[in-house]
C-alpha atoms as a PDB file:
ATOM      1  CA  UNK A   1      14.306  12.606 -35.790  1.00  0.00           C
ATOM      2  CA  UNK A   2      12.453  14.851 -33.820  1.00  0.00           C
ATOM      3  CA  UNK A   3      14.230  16.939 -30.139  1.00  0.00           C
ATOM      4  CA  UNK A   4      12.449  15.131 -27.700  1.00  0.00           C
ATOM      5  CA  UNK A   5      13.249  11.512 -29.497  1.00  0.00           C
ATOM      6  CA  UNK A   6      17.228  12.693 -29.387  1.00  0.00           C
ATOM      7  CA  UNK A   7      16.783  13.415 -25.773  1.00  0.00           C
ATOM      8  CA  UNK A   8      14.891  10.318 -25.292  1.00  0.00           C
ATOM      9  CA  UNK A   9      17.809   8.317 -26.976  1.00  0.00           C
ATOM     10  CA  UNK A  10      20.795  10.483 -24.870  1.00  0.00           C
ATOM     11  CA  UNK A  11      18.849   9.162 -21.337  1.00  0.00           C
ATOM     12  CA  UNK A  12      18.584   5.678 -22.355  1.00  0.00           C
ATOM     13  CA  UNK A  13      22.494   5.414 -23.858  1.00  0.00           C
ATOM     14  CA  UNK A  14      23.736   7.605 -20.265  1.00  0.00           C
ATOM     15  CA  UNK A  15      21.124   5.323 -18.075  1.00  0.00           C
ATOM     16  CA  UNK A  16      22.429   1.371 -19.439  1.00  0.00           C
ATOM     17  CA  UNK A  17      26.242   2.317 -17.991  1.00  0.00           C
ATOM     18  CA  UNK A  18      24.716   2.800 -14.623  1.00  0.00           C
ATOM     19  CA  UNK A  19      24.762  -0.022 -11.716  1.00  0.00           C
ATOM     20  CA  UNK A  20      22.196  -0.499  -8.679  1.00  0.00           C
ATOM     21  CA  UNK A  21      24.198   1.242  -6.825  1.00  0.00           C
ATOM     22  CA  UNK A  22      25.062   4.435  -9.142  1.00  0.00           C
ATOM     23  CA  UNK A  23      20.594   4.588  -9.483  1.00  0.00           C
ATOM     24  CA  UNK A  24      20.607   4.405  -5.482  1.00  0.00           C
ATOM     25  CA  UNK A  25      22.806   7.224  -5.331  1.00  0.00           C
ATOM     26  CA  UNK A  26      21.045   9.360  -8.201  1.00  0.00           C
ATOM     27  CA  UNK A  27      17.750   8.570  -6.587  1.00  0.00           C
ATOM     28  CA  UNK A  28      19.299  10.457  -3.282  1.00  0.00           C
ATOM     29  CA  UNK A  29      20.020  13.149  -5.474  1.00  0.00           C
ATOM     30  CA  UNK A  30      16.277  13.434  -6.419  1.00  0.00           C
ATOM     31  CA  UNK A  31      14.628  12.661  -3.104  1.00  0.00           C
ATOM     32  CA  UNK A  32      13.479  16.753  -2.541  1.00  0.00           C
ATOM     33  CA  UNK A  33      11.788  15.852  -6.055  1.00  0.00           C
ATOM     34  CA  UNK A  34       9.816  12.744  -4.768  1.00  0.00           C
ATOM     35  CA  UNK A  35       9.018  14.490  -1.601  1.00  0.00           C
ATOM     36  CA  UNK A  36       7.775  17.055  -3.609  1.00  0.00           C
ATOM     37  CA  UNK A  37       5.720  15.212  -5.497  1.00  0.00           C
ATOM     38  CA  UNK A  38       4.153  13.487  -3.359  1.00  0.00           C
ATOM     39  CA  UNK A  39       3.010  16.258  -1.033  1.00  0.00           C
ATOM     40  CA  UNK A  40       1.713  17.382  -4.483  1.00  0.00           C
ATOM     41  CA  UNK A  41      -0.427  14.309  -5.087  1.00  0.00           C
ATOM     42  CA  UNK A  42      -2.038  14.377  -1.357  1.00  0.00           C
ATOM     43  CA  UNK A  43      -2.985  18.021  -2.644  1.00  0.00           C
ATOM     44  CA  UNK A  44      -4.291  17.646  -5.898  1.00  0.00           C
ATOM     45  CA  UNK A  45      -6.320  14.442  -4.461  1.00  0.00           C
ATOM     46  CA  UNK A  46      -8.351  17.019  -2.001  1.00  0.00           C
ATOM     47  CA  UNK A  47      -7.746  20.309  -3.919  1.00  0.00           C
ATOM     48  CA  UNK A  48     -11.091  22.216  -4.006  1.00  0.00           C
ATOM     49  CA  UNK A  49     -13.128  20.083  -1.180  1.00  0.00           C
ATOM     50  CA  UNK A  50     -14.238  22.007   1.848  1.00  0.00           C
ATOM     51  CA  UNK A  51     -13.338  19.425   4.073  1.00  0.00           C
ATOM     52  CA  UNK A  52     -10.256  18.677   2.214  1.00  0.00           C
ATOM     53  CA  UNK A  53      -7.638  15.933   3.695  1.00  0.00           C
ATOM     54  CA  UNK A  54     -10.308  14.833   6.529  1.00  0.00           C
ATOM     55  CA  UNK A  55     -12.017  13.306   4.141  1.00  0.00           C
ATOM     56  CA  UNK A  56      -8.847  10.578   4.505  1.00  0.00           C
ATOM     57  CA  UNK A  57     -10.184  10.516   7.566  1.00  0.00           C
ATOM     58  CA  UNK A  58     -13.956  10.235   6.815  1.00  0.00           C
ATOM     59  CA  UNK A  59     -13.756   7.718   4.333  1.00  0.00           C
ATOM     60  CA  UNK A  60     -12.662   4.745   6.138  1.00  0.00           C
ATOM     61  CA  UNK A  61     -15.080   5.447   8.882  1.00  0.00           C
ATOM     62  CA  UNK A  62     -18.060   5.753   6.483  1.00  0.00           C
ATOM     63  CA  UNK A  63     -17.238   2.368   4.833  1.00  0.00           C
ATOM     64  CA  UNK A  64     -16.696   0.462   8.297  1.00  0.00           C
ATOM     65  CA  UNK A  65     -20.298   1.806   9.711  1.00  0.00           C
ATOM     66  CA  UNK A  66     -22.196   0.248   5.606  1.00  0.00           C
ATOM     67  CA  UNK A  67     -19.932  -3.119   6.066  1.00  0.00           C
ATOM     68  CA  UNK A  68     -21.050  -3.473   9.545  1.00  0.00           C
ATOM     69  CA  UNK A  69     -24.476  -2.324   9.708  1.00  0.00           C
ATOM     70  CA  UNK A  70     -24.993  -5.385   6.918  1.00  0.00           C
ATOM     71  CA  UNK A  71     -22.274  -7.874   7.752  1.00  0.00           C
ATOM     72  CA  UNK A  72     -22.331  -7.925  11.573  1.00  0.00           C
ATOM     73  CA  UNK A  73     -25.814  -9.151  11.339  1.00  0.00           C
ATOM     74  CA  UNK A  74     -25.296 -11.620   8.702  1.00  0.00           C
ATOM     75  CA  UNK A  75     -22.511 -12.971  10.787  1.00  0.00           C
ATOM     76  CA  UNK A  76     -23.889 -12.747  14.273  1.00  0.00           C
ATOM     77  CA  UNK A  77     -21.555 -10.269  15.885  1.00  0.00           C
ATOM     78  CA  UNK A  78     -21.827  -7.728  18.081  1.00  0.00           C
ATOM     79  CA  UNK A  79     -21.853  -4.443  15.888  1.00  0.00           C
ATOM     80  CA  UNK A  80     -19.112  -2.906  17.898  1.00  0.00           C
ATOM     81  CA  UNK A  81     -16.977  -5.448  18.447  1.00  0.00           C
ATOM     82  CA  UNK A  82     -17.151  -6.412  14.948  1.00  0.00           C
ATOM     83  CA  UNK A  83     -16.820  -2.583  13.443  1.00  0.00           C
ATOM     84  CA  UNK A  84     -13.582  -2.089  15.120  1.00  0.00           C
ATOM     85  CA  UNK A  85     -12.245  -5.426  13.398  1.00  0.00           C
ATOM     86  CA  UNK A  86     -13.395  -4.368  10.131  1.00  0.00           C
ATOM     87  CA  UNK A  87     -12.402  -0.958  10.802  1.00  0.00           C
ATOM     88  CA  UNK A  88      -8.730  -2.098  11.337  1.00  0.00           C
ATOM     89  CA  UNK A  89      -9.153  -4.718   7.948  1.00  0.00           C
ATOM     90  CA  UNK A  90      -9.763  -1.385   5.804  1.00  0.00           C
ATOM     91  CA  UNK A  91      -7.598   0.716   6.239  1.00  0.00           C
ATOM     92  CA  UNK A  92      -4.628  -2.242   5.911  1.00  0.00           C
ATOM     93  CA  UNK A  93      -6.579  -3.203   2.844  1.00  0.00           C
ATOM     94  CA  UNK A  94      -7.130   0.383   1.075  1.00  0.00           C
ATOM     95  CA  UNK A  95      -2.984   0.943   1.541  1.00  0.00           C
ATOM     96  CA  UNK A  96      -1.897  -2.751   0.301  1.00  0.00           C
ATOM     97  CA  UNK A  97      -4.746  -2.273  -2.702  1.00  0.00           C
ATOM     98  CA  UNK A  98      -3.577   1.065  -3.061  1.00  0.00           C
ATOM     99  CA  UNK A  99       0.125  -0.089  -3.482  1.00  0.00           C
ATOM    100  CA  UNK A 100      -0.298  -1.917  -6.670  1.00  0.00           C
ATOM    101  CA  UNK A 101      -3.335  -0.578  -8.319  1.00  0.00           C
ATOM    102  CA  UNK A 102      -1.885   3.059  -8.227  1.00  0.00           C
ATOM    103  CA  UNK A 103       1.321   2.011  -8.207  1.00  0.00           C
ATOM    104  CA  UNK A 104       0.201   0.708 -11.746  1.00  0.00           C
ATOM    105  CA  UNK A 105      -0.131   3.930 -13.187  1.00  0.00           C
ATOM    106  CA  UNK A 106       2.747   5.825 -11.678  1.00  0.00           C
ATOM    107  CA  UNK A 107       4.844   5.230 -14.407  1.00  0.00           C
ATOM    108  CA  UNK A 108       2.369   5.814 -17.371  1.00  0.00           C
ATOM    109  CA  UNK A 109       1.928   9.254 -14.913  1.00  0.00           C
ATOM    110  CA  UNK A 110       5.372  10.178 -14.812  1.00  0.00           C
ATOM    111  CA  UNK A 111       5.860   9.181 -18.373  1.00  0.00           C
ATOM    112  CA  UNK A 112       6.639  13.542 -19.380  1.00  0.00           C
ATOM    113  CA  UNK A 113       9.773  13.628 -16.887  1.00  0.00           C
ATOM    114  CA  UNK A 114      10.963  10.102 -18.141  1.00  0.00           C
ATOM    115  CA  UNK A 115      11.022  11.734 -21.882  1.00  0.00           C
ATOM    116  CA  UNK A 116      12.965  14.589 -20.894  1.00  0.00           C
ATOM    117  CA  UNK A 117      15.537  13.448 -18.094  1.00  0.00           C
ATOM    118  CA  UNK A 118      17.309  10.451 -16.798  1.00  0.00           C
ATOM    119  CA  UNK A 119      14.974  10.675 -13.111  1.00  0.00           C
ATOM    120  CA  UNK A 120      15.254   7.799 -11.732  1.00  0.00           C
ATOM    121  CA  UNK A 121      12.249   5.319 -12.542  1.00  0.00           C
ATOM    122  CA  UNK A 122      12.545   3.734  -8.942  1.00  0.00           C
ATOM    123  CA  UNK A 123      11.762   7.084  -7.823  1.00  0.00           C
ATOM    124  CA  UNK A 124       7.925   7.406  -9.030  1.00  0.00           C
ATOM    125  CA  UNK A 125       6.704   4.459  -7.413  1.00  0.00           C
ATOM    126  CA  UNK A 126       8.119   5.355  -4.290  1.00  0.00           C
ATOM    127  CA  UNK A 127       6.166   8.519  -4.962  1.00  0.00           C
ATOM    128  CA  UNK A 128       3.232   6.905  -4.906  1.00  0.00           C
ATOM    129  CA  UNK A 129       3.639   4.475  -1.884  1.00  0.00           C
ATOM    130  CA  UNK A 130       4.875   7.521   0.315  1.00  0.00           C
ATOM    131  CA  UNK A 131       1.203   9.120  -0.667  1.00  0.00           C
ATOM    132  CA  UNK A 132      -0.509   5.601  -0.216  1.00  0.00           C
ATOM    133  CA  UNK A 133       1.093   5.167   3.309  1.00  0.00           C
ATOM    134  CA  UNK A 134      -0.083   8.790   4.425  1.00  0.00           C
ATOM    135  CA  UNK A 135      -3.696   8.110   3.869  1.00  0.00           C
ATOM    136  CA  UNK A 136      -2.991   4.871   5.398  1.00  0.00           C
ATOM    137  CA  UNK A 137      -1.500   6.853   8.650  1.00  0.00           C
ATOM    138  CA  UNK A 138      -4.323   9.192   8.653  1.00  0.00           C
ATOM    139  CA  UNK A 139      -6.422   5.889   8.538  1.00  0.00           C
ATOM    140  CA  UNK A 140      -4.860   4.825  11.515  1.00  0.00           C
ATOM    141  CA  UNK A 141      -5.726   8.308  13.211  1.00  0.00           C
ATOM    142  CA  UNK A 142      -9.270   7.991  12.307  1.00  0.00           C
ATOM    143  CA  UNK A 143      -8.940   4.289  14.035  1.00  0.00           C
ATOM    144  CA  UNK A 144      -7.648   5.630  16.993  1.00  0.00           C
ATOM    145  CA  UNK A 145     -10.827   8.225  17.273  1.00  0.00           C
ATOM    146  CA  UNK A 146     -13.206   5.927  16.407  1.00  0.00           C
ATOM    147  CA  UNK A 147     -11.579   3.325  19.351  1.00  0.00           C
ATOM    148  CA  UNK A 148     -11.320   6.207  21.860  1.00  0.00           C
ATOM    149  CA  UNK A 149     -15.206   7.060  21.185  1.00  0.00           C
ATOM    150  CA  UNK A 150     -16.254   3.228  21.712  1.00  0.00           C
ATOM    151  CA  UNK A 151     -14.291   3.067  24.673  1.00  0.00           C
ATOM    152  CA  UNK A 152     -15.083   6.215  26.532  1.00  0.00           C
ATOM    153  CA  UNK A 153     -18.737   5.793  25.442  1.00  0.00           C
ATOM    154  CA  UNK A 154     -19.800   1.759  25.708  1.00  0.00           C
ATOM    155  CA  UNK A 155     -16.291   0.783  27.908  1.00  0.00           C
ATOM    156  CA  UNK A 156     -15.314  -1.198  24.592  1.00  0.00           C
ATOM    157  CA  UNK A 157     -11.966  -3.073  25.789  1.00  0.00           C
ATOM    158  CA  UNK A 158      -8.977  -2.248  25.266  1.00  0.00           C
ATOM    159  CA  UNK A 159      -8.743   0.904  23.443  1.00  0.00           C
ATOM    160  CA  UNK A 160      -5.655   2.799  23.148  1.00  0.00           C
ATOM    161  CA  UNK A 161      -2.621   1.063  24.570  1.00  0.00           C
ATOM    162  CA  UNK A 162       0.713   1.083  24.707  1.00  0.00           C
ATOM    163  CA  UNK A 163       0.720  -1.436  22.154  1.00  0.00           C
ATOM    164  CA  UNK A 164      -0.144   1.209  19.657  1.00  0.00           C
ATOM    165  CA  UNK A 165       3.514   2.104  19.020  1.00  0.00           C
ATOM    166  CA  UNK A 166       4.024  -0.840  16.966  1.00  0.00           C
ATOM    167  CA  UNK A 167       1.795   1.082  14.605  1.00  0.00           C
ATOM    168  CA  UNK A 168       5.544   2.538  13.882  1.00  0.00           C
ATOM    169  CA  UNK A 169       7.071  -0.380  12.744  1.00  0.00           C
ATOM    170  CA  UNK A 170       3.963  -1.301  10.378  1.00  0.00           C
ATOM    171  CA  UNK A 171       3.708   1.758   8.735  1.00  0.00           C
ATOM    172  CA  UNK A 172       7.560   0.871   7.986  1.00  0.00           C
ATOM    173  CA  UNK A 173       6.839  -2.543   6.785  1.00  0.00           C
ATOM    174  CA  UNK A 174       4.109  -1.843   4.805  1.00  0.00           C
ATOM    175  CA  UNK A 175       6.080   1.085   3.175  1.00  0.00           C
ATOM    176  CA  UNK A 176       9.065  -1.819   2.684  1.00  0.00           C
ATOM    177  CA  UNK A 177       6.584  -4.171   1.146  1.00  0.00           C
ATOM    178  CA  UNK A 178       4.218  -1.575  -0.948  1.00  0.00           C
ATOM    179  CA  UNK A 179       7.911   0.435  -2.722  1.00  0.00           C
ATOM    180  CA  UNK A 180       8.421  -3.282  -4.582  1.00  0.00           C
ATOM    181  CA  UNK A 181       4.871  -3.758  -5.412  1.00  0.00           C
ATOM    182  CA  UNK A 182       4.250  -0.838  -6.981  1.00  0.00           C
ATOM    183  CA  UNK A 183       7.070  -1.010  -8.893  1.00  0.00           C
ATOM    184  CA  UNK A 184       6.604  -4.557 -10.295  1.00  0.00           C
ATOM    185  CA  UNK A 185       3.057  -3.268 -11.279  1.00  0.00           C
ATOM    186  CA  UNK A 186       3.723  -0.062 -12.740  1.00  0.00           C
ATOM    187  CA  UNK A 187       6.112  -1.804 -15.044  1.00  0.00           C
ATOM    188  CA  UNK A 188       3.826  -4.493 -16.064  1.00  0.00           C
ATOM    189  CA  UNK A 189       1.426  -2.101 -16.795  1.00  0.00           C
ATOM    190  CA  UNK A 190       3.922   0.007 -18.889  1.00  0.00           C
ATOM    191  CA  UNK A 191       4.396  -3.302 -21.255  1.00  0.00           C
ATOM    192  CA  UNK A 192       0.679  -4.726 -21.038  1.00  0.00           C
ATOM    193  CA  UNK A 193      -1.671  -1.884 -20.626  1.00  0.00           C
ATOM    194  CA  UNK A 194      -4.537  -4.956 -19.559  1.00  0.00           C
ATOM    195  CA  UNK A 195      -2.231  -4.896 -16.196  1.00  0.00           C
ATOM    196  CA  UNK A 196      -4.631  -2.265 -14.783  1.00  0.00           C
ATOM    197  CA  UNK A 197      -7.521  -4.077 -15.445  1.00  0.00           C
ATOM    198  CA  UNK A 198      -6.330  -7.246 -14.286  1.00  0.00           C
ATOM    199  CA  UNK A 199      -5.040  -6.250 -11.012  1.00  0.00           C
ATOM    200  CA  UNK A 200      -8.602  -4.559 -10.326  1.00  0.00           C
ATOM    201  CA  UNK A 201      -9.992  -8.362 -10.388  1.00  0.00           C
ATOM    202  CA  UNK A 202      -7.223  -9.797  -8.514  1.00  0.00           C
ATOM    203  CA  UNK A 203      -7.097  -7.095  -5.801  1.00  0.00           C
ATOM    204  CA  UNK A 204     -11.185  -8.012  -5.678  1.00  0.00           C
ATOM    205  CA  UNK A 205     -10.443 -11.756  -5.813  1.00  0.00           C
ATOM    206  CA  UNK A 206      -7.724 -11.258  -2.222  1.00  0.00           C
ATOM    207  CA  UNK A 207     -10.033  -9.037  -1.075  1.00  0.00           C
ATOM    208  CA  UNK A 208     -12.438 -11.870  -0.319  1.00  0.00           C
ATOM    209  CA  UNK A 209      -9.837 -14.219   0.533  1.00  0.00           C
ATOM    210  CA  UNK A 210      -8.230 -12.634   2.973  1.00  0.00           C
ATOM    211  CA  UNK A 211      -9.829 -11.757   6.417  1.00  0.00           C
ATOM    212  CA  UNK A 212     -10.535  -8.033   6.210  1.00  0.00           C
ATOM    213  CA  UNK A 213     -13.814  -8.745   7.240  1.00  0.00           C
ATOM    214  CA  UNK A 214     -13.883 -12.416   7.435  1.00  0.00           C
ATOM    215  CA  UNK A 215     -13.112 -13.720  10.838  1.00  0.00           C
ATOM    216  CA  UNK A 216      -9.730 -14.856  11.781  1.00  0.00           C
ATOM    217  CA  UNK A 217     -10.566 -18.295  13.027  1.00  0.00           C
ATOM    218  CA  UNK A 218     -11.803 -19.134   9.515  1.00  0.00           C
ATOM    219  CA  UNK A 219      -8.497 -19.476   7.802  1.00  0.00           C
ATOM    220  CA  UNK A 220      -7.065 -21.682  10.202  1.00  0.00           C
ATOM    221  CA  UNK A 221      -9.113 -24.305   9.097  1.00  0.00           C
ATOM    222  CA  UNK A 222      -7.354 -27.274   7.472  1.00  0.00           C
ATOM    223  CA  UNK A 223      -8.307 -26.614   3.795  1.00  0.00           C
ATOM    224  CA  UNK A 224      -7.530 -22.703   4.600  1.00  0.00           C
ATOM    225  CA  UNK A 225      -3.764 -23.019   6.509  1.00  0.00           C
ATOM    226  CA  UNK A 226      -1.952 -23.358   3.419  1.00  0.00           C
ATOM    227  CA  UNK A 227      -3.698 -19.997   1.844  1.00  0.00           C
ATOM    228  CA  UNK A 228      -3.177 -18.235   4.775  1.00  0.00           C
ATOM    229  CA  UNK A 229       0.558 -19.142   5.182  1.00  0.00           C
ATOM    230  CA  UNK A 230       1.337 -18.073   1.172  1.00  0.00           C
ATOM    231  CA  UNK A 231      -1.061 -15.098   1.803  1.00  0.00           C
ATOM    232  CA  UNK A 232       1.269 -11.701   2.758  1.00  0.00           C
ATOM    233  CA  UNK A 233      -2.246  -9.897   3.348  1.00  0.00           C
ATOM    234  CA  UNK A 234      -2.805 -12.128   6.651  1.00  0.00           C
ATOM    235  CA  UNK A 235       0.658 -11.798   8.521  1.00  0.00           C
ATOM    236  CA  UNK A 236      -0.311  -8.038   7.818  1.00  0.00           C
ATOM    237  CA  UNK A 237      -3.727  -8.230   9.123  1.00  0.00           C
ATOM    238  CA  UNK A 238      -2.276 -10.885  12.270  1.00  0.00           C
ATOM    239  CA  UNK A 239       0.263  -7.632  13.162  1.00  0.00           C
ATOM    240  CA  UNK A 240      -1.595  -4.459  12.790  1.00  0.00           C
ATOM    241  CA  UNK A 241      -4.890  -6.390  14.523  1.00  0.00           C
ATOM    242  CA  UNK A 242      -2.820  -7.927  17.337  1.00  0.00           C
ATOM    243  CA  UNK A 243      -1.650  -4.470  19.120  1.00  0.00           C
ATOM    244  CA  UNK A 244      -4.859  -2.067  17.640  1.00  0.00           C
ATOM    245  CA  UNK A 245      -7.600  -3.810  18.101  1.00  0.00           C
ATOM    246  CA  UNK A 246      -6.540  -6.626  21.083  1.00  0.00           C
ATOM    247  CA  UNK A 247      -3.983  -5.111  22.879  1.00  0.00           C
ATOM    248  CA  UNK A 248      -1.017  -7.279  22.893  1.00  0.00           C
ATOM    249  CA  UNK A 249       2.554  -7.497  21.195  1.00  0.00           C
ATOM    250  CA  UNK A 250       1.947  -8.927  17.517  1.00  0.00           C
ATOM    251  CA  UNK A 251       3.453 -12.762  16.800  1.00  0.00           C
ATOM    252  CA  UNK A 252       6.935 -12.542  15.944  1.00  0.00           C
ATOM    253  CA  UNK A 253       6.526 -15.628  13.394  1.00  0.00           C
ATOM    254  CA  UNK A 254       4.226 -13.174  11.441  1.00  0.00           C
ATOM    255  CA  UNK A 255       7.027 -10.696  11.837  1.00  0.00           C
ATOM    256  CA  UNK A 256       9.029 -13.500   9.984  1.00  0.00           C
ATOM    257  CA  UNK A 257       6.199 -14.294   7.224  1.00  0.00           C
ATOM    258  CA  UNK A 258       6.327 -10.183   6.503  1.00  0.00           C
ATOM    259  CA  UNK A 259      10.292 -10.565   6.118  1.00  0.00           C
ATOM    260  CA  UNK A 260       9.940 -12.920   4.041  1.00  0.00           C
ATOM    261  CA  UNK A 261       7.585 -11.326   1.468  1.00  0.00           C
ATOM    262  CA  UNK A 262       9.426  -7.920   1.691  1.00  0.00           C
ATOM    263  CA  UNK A 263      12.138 -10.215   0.503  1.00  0.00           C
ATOM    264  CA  UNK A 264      10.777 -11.412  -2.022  1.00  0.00           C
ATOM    265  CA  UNK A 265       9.262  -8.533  -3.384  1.00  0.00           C
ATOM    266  CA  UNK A 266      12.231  -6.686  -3.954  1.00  0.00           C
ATOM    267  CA  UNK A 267      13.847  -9.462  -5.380  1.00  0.00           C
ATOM    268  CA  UNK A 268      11.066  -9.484  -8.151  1.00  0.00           C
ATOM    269  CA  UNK A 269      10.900  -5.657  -8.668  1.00  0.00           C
ATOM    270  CA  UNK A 270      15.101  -6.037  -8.843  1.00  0.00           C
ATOM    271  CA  UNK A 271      14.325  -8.324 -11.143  1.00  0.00           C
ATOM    272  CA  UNK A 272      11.718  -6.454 -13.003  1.00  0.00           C
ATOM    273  CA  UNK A 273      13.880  -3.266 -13.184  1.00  0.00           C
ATOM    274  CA  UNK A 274      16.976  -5.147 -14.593  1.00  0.00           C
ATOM    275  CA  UNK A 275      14.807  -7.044 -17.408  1.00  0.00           C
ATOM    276  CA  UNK A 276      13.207  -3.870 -19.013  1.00  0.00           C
ATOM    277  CA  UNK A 277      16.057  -0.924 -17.958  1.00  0.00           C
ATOM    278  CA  UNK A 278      15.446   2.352 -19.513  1.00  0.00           C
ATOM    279  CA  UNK A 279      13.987   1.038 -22.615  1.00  0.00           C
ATOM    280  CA  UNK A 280      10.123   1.173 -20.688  1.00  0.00           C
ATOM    281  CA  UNK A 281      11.102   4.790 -21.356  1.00  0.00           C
ATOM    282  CA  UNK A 282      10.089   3.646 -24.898  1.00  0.00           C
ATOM    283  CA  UNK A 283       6.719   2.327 -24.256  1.00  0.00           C
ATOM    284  CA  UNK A 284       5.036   4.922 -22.035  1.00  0.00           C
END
């Protein structure tokens, strides 16, 4: 039997006697490591570009102005008033996307220091979603420019408000929510490699469904209410829109709905992590 299969076999044996709450406490141990790493992915992702992490900030801008240019004519909106909404849509959409389909692969990724050392596994998703929610906070900068330059140059209402600071608590949630989903993907994807390509149609198939660019008002109607209750991607939209884009305190009973699916997500990636254990080790 070759070194690194003994080693392999000494991590898994070590990591079965551990509880929840031994990995919580050996994943504290290793947090400099995930910080690390994930400062390294934001660096390899813009390594060698002479405009380097802006481009985070260029991207979501770029996208907003060829949706709108097609879709607030199509629509009938005013191209302003309708890039904003979009605007706000992307960003949220990129970072809950972002969750699972790169969550997916953080495992296969990290699959060298799995071989060599008991790491915790609950540590490389959360990798991942601390990069995915940086791009989505520079997202929210580039927002924030884009609705200071509408306001100050066509009075667009209401522009920056004190209603921004809830963009603190939804950077939190969405961390909360995008940890579990990454995880449950990027163990999926560890036992059926078709995971990857599967999420990329079901990520398009919410993408639609969801009102990133759709108006609200459509998915209140009767044959939509159910879709949009079950849907975690509107309660998001509902409380990052309310406060960024109209100016007011966000529902509280979407505050609930998000609760709810943070719930539940752990529960499943709890779940998830219990079923396969160290043996995914195996498989990557």
């Amino acid at each position: 039997m070759a070194d690194s299969d003994n080693i392999v076999l000494k991590t898994v044996k070590v990591s079965s006697r551990r509880s929840f709450g031994d990995a919580a406490v050996e994943f504290w141990r290793y947090r400099h490591l995930c910080f690390h790493l994930a400062s390294a992915d934001l660096q390899s992702r813009f390594r060698r570009s002479a405009l380097g992490i802006i481009w985070a900030l260029i991207h979501p801008l770029a996208f907003t102005f060829l949706y709108s240019i097609v879709l607030a004519t199509i629509f009938q909106q005013s191209f302003l008033d309708f890039s904003v909404y979009v605007f706000a849509g992307l960003i949220l959409w990129e970072a809950i996307s972002g969750f699972m389909i790169l969550g997916s692969h953080s495992l296969i990724n990290a699959a060298g220091y799995l071989k060599q050392s008991a790491i915790p596994m609950l540590l490389f998703p959360i990798r991942t979603s601390m990069t995915v929610t940086f791009i989505f906070v520079l997202g929210i900068v580039s927002f924030a420019l884009y609705t200071v330059a509408v306001s100050v140059l066509y009075g667009f209402a209401p522009g920056v408000t004190i209603y921004w600071l809830w963009s603190l608590p939804i950077c939190a949630a969405l961390f909360l929510f995008g940890v579990p989903l990454a995880t449950i993907t990027a163990y999926l994807n560890v036992q059926f490699r078709d995971t990857q390509q599967i999420l990329i149609i079901f990520t398009q198939a919410v993408w639609f469904a969801s009102p990133v660019f759709f108006a609200r008002n459509v998915f209140d109607t009767p044959e939509l209410q159910l879709w949009a209750t079950i849907n975690p991607v509107v309660a998001f939209c509902d409380v990052f829109r309310d406060p960024l884009v109209y100016g007011r305190a966000p529902d509280p009973t979407d505050w609930i709905a998000i609760g709810i699916w943070v719930c539940i997500a752990w529960v499943v990636a709890f779940w998830v992590m219990a079923s396969s254990g160290r043996k995914t080790v195996f498989n990557l």
